[in-house]
Protein backbone atom coordinates (compact mmCIF):
# COMPACT_ATOMS: atom_id res chain seq x y z
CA UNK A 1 125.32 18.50 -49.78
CA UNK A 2 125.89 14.57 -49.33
CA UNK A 3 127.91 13.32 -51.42
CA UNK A 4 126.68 11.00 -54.69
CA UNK A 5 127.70 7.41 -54.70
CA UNK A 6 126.57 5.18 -51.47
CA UNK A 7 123.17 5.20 -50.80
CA UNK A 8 122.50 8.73 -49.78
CA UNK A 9 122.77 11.02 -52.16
CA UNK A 10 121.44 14.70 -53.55
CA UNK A 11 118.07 14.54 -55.27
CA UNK A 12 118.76 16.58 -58.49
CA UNK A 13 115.46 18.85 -59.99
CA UNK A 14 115.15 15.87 -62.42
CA UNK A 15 114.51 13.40 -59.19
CA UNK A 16 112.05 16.41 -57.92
CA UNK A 17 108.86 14.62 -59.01
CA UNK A 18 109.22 10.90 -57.37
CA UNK A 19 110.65 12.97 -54.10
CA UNK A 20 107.41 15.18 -54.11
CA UNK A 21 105.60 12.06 -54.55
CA UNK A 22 107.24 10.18 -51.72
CA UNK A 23 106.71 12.46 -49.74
CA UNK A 24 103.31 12.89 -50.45
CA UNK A 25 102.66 9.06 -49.23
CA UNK A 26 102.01 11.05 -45.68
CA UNK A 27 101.59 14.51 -46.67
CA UNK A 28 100.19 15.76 -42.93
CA UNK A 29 103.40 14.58 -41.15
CA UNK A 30 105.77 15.91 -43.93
CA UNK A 31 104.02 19.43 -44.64
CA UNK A 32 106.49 21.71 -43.75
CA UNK A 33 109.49 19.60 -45.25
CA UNK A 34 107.25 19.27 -48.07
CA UNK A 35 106.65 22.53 -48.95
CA UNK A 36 110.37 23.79 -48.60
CA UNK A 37 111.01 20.35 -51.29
CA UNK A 38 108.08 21.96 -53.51
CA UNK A 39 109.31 25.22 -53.65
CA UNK A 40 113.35 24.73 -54.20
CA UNK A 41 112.50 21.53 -55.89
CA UNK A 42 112.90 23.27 -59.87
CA UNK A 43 116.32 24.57 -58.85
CA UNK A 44 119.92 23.84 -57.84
CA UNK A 45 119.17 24.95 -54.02
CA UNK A 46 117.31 21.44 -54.07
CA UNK A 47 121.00 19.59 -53.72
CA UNK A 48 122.32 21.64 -51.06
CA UNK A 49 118.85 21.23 -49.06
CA UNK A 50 117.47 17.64 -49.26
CA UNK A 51 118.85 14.13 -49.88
CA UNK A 52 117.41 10.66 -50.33
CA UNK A 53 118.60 7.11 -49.04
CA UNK A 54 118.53 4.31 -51.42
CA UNK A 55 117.10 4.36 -55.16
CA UNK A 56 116.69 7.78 -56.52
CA UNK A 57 113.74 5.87 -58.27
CA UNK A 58 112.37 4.09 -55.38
CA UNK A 59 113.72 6.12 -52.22
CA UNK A 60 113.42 4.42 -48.70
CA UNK A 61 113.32 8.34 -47.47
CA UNK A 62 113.54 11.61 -47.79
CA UNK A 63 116.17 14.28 -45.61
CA UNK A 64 115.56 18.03 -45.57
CA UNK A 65 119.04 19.71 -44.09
CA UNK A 66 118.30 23.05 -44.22
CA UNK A 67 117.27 25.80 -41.77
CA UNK A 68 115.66 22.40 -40.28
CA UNK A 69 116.29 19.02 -40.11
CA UNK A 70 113.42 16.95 -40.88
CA UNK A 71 113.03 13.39 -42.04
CA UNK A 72 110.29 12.58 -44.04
CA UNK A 73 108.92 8.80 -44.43
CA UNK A 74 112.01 7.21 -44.02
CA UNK A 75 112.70 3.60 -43.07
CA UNK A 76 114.51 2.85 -39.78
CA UNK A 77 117.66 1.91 -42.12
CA UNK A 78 117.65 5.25 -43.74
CA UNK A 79 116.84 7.36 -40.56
CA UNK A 80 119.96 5.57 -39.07
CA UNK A 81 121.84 6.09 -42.58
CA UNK A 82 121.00 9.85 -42.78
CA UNK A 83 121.59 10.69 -38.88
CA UNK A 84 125.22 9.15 -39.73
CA UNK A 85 125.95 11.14 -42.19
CA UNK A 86 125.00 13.96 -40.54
CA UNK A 87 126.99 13.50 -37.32
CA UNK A 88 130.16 14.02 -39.97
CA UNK A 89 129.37 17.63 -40.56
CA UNK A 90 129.11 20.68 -38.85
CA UNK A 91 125.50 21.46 -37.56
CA UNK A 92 123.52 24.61 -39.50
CA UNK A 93 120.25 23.82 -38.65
CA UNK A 94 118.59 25.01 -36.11
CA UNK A 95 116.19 22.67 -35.17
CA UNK A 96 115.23 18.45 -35.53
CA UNK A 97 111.73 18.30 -36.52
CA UNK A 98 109.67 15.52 -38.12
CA UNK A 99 107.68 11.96 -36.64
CA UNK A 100 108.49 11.56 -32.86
CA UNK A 101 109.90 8.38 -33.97
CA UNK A 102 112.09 9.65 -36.98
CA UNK A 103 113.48 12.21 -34.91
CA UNK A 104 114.20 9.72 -31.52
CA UNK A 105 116.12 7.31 -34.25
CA UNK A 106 117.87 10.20 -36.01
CA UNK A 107 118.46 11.57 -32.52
CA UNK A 108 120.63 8.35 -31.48
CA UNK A 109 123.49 8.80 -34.36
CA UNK A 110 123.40 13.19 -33.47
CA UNK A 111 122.88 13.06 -29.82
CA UNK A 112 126.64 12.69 -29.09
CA UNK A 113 127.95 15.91 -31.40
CA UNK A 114 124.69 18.09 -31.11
CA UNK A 115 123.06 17.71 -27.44
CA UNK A 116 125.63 20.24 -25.99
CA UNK A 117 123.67 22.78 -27.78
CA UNK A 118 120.22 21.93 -27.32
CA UNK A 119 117.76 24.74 -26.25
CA UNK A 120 115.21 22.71 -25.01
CA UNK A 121 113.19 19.28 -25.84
CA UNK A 122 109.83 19.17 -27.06
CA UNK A 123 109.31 15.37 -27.37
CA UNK A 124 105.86 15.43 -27.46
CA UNK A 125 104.06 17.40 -29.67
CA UNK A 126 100.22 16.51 -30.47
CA UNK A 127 99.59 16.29 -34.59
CA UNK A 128 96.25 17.75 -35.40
CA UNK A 129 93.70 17.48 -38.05
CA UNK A 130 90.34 19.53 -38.15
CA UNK A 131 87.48 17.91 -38.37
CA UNK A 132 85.02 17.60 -41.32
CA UNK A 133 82.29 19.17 -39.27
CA UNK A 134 80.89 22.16 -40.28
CA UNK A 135 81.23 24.88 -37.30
CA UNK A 136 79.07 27.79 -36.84
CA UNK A 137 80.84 30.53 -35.12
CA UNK A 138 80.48 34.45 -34.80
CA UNK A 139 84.38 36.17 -35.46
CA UNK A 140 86.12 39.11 -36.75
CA UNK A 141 88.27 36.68 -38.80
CA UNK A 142 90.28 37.82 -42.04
CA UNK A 143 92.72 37.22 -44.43
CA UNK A 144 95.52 40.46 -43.38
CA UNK A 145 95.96 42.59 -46.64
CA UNK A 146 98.85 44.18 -47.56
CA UNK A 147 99.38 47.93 -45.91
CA UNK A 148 98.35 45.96 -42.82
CA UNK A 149 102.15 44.74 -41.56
CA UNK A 150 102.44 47.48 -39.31
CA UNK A 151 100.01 46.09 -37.25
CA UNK A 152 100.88 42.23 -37.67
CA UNK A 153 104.19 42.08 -37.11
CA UNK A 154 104.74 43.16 -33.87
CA UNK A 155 101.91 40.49 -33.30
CA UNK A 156 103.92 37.98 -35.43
CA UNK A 157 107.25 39.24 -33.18
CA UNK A 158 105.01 38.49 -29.97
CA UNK A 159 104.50 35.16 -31.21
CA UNK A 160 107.74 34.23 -32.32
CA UNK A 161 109.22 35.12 -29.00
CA UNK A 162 106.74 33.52 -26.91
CA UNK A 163 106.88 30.35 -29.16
CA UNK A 164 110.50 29.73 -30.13
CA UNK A 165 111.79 31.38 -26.84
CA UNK A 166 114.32 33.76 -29.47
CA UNK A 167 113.92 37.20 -30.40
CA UNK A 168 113.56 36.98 -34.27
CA UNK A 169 114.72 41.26 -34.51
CA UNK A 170 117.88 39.82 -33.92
CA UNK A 171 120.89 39.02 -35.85
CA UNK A 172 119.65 41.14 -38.66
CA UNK A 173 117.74 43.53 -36.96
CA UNK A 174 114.41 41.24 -37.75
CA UNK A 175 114.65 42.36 -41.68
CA UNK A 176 114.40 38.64 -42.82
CA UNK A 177 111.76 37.83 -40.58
CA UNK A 178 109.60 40.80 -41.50
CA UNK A 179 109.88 39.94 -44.97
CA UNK A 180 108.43 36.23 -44.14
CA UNK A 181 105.36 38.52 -42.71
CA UNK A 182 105.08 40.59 -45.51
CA UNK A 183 105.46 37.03 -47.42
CA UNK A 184 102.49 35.63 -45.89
CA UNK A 185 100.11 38.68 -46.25
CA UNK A 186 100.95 39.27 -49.38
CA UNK A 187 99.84 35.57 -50.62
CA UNK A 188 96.30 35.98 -48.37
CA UNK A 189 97.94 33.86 -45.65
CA UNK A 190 98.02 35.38 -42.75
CA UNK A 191 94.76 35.71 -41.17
CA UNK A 192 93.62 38.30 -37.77
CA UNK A 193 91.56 39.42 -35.71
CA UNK A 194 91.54 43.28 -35.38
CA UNK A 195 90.14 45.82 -33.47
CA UNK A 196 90.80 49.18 -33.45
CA UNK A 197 94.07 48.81 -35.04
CA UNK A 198 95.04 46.25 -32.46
CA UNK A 199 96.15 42.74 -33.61
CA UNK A 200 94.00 40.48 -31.37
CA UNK A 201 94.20 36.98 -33.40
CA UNK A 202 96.62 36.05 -35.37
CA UNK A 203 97.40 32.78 -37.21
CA UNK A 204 99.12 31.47 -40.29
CA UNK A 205 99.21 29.08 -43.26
CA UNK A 206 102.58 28.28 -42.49
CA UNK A 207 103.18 25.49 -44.84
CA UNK A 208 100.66 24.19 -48.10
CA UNK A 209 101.97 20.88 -49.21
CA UNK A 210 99.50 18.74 -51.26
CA UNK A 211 96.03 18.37 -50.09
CA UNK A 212 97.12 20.03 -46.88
CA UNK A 213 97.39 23.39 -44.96
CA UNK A 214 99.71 23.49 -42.12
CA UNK A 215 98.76 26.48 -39.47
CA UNK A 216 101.38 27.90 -37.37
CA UNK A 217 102.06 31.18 -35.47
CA UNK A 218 98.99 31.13 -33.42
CA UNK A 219 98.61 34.24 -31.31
CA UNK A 220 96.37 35.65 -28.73
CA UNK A 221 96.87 38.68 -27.40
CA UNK A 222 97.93 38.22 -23.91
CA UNK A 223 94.79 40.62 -22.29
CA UNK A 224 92.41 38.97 -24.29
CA UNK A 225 93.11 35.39 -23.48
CA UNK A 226 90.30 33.58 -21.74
CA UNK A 227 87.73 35.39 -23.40
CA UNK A 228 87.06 32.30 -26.28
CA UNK A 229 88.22 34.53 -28.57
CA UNK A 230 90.69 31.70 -29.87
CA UNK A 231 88.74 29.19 -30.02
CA UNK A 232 86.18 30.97 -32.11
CA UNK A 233 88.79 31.96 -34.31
CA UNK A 234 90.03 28.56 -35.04
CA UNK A 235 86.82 26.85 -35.94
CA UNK A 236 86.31 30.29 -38.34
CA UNK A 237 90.03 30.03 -39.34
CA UNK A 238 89.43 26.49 -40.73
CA UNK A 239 86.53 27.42 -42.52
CA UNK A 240 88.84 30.28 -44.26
CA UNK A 241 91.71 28.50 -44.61
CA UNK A 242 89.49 25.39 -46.79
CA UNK A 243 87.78 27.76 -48.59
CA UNK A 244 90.95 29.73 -49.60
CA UNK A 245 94.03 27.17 -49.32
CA UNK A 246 93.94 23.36 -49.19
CA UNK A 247 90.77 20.78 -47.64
CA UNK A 248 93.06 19.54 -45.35
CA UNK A 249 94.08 21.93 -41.89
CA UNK A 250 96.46 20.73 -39.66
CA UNK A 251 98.91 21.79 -37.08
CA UNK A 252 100.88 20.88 -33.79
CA UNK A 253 100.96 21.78 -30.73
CA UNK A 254 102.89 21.25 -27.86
CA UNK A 255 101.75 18.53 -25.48
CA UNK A 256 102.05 21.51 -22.43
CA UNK A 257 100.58 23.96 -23.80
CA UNK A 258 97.05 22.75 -22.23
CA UNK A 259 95.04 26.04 -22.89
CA UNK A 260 95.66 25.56 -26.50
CA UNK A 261 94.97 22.06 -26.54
CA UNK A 262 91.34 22.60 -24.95
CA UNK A 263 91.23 25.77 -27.79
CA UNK A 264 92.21 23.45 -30.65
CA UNK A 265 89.76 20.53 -29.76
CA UNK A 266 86.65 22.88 -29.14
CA UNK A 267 87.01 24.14 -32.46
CA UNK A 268 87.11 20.78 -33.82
CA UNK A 269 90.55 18.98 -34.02
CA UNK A 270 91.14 15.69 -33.15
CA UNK A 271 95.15 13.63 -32.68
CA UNK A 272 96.73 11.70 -35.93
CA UNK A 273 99.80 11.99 -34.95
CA UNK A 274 103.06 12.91 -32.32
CA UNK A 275 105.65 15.12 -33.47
CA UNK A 276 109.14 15.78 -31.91
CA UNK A 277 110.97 19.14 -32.04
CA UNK A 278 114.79 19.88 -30.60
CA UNK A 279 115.27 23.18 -30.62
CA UNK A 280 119.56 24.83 -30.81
């Protein structure tokens, strides 16, 4: 937690409401900080997780320092502010995620401590929005139901190693990581493509902040890919997740990932934004 006095300090469950609404000035770019502020934001695990530069009234941005780092809407004199404070402590997150801007400027005051353990760089990562166009598309798409994470979650493992480039069964033998599976089904939002028992689609609502639903986790199954089957999917998955979730679908993707790219526009989404990821 950053310490009160100065002008970053702990947002306290009483601050929760003019954080949420900060950060709800841009709710596409801030989703996933968003919805980890929305969900802690009643309880003392809001402290140790996020912090604000300047008024607690009138903030000039918000910090998640959690499992992530992520800015959200923060001037370039709190960005430089809250990557100072964090070059005084010991790293726990295990990625920089947020704006590509947010994240170069934080990026200047953490390079120094934090590069030696970078993973890799994903600078560029495409911000996408679907489309209001209605699009008329023939798939096997569902919402997974629970009983079904037998089947899912060695798709969801697939993913995650394919994705992140780390094997999430380890460390605790997966069991925190199948229980954000079971998570997800169990709140209708993980949604596949099966046949014969085989996981052939998968994608999720990975974050709902506001007006917006955030995908992530979006899997083809190796032998099926270049069949269309993912981009008929999407365009059905948007439908879903609107009629089910929030009006608003997003997600990112990264810049060389070209297949998905030509996937994601096809089924209707368009650029309204660049993210950055640094991955430990």
């Amino acid at each position: 937690m950053f310490r009160r006095g100065g002008r970053v300090r702990a947002i306290r469950p009483s601050g929760l409401d003019v954080a949420l609404a900060h950060a709800l000035t841009d709710p596409v770019t801030n989703a996933l900080a968003g919805a980890r502020l929305q969900e802690v934001g009643r309880s003392a695990a809001v402290s140790q997780e996020f912090s604000l530069a300047g008024d607690e009234q009138r903030p000039e941005g918000l910090l998640w320092h959690g499992v992530n780092v992520s800015p959200l809407s923060a001037t370039g004199l709190a960005l430089g502010e809250f990557g100072r404070h964090l070059a005084a402590r010991n790293r726990r997150s295990s990625s920089v995620v947020g704006a590509r801007a947010a994240v170069e400027k934080l990026w200047e005051s953490l390079s120094a401590d934090w590069a030696r353990d970078v993973r890799e760089y994903r600078w560029s990562q495409p911000l996408l929005m679907a489309d209001e166009t209605a699009h008329l598309v023939t798939s096997e798409l569902r919402a997974a139901v629970p009983g079904e994470e037998s089947m899912v979650f060695p798709a969801a493992v697939a993913m995650f190693r394919e994705e992140v480039g780390v094997d999430p069964m380890l460390g605790d033998g997966g069991r925190s990581y199948r229980a954000r599976v079971e998570g997800l089904i169990h709140h209708g939002r993980t949604y596949v493509v099966i046949e014969d028992g085989v996981v052939l689609f998968k994608a999720d609502v990975g974050a709902l902040f506001g007006p917006v639903a955030q995908i992530h986790g979006v899997w083809v199954r190796p032998d099926h890919r270049g069949r269309g089957i993912g981009r008929t999917a999407m365009a059905e998955l948007v439908r879903q997740v609107r009629r089910d979730h929030a009006p608003q679908v997003s997600l990112y993707v990264n810049d060389f990932n070209e297949a998905a790219r030509r996937a994601y526009a096809a089924a209707g989404f368009r650029q309204v934004g660049e993210l950055s990821t640094i991955l430990f």
